[in-house]
C-alpha atoms as a PDB file:
ATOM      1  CA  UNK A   1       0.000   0.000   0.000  1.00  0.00           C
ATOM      2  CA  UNK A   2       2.902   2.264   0.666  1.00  0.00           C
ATOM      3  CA  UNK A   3       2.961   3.235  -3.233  1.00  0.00           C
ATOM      4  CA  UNK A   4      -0.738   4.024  -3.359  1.00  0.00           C
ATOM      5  CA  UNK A   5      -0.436   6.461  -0.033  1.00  0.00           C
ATOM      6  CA  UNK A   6       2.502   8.268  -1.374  1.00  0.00           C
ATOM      7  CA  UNK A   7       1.309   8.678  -4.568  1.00  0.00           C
ATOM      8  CA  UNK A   8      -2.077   9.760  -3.038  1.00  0.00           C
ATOM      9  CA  UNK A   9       0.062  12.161  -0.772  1.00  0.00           C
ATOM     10  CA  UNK A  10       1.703  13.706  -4.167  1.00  0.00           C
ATOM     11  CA  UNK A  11      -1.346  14.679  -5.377  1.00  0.00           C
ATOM     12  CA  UNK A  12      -3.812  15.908  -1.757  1.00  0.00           C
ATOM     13  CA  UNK A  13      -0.446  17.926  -1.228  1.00  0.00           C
ATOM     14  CA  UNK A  14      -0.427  19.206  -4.727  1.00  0.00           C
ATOM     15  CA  UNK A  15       3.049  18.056  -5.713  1.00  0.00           C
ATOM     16  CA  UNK A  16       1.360  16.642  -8.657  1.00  0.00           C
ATOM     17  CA  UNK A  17      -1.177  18.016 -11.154  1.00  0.00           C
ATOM     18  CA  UNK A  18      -4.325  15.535 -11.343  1.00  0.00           C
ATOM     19  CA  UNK A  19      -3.210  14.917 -15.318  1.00  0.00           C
ATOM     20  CA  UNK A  20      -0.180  13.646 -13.802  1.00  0.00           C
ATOM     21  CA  UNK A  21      -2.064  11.685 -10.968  1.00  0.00           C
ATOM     22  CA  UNK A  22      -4.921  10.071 -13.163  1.00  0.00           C
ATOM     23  CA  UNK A  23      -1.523   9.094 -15.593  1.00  0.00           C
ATOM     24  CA  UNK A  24       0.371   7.615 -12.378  1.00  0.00           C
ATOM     25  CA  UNK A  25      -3.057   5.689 -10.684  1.00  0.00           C
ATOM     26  CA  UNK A  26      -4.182   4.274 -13.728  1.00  0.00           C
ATOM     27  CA  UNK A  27      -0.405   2.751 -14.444  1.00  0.00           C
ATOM     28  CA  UNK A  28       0.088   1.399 -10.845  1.00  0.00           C
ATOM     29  CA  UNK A  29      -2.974   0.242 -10.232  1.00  0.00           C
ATOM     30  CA  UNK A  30      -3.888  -1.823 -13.659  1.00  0.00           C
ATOM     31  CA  UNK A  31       0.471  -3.648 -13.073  1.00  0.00           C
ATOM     32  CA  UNK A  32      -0.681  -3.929  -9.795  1.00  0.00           C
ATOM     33  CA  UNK A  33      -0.154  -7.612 -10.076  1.00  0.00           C
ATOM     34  CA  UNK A  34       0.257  -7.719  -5.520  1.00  0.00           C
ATOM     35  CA  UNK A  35      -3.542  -6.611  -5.232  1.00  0.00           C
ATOM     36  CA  UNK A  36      -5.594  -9.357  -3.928  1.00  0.00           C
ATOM     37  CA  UNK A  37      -9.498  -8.745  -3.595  1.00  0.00           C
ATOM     38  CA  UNK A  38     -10.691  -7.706  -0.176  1.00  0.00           C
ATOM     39  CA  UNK A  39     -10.966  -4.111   1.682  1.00  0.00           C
ATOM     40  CA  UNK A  40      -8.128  -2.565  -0.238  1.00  0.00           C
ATOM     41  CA  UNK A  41      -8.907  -3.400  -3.357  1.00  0.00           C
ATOM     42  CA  UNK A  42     -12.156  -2.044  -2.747  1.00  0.00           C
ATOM     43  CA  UNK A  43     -10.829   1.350  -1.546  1.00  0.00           C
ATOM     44  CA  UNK A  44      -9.092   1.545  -4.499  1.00  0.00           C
ATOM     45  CA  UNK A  45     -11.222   0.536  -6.902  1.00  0.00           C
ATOM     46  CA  UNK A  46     -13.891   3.670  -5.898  1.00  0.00           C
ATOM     47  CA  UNK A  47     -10.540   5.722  -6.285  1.00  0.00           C
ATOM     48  CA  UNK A  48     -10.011   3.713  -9.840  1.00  0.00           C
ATOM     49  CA  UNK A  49     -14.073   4.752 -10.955  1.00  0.00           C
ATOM     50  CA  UNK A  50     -13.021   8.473 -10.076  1.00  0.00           C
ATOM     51  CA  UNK A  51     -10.061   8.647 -11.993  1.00  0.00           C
ATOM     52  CA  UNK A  52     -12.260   6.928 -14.787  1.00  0.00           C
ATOM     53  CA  UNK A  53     -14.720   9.873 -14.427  1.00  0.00           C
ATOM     54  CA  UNK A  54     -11.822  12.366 -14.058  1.00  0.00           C
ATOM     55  CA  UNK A  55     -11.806  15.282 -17.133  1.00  0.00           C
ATOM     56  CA  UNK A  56      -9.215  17.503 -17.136  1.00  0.00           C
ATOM     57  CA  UNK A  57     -10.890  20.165 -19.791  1.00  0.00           C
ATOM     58  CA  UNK A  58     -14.103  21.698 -17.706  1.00  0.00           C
ATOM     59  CA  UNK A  59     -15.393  22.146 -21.352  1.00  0.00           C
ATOM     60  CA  UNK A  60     -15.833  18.705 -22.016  1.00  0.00           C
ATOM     61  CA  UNK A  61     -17.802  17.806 -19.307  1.00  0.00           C
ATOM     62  CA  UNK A  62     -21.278  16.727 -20.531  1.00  0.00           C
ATOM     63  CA  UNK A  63     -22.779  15.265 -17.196  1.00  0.00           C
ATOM     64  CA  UNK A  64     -21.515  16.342 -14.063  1.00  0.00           C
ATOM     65  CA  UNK A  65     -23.183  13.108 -12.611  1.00  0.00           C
ATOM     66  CA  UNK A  66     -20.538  11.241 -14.527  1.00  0.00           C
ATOM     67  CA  UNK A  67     -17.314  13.272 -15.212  1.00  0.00           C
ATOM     68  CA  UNK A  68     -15.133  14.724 -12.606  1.00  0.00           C
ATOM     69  CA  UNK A  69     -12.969  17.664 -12.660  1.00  0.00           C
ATOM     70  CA  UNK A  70      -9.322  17.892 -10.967  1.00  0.00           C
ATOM     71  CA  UNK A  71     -10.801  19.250  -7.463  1.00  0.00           C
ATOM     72  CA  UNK A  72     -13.414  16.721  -7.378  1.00  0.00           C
ATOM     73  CA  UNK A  73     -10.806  14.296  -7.755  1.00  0.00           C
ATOM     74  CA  UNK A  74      -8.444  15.953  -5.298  1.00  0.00           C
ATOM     75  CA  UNK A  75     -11.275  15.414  -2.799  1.00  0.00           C
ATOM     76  CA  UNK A  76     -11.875  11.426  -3.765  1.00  0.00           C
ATOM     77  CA  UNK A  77      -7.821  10.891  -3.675  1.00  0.00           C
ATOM     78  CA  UNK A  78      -8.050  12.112   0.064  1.00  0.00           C
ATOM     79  CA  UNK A  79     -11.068  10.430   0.875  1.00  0.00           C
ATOM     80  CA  UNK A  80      -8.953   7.313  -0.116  1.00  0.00           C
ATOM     81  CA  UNK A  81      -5.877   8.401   1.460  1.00  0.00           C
ATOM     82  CA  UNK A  82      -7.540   8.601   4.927  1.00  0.00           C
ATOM     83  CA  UNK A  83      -9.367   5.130   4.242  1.00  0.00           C
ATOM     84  CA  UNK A  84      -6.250   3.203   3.611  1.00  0.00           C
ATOM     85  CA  UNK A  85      -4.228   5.370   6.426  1.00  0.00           C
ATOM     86  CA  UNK A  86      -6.905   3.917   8.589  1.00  0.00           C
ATOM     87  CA  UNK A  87      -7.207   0.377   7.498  1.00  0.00           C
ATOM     88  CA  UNK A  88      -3.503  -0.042   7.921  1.00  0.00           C
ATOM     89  CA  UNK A  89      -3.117   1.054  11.421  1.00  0.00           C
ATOM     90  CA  UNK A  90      -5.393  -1.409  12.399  1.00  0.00           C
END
């Protein structure tokens, strides 16, 4: 999980741009080969619909019900960053 919560820390602490973040997730999580199904993948895979949703051009957002822009995402990303922070201190 420790790649996930720093790359999730990147981007809540705006080290990275969310172009840069959706690019990252989406590469980490689909070679994520370690990722077994349970609570984590879970987590992640709300994060991975998000990212999905993300659209970096407010313009081309037709449905606000379905497309994301980089704040929206910036909120999900910490939303997930507090849920795995959590999980693994248990």
């Amino acid at each position: 999980m420790d790649k996930y919560i720093n790359l999730l820390e990147e981007f809540v602490d705006n080290k990275i741009t969310a172009d840069e973040f959706e690019r990252r997730f989406i590469q980490l999580f689909k070679g994520d080969n370690n990722l077994q199904p349970g609570t984590e993948f879970k987590i992640l895979d709300k994060l991975f619909a998000d990212v999905d949703a993300y659209c970096s051009d407010p313009n081309l957002i037709e449905d606000p019900r379905f497309d994301i822009d980089g704040g929206q995402l910036q909120v999900s990303a910490q939303e997930t960053l507090n849920k795995l922070v959590k999980l693994i201190a248990v």
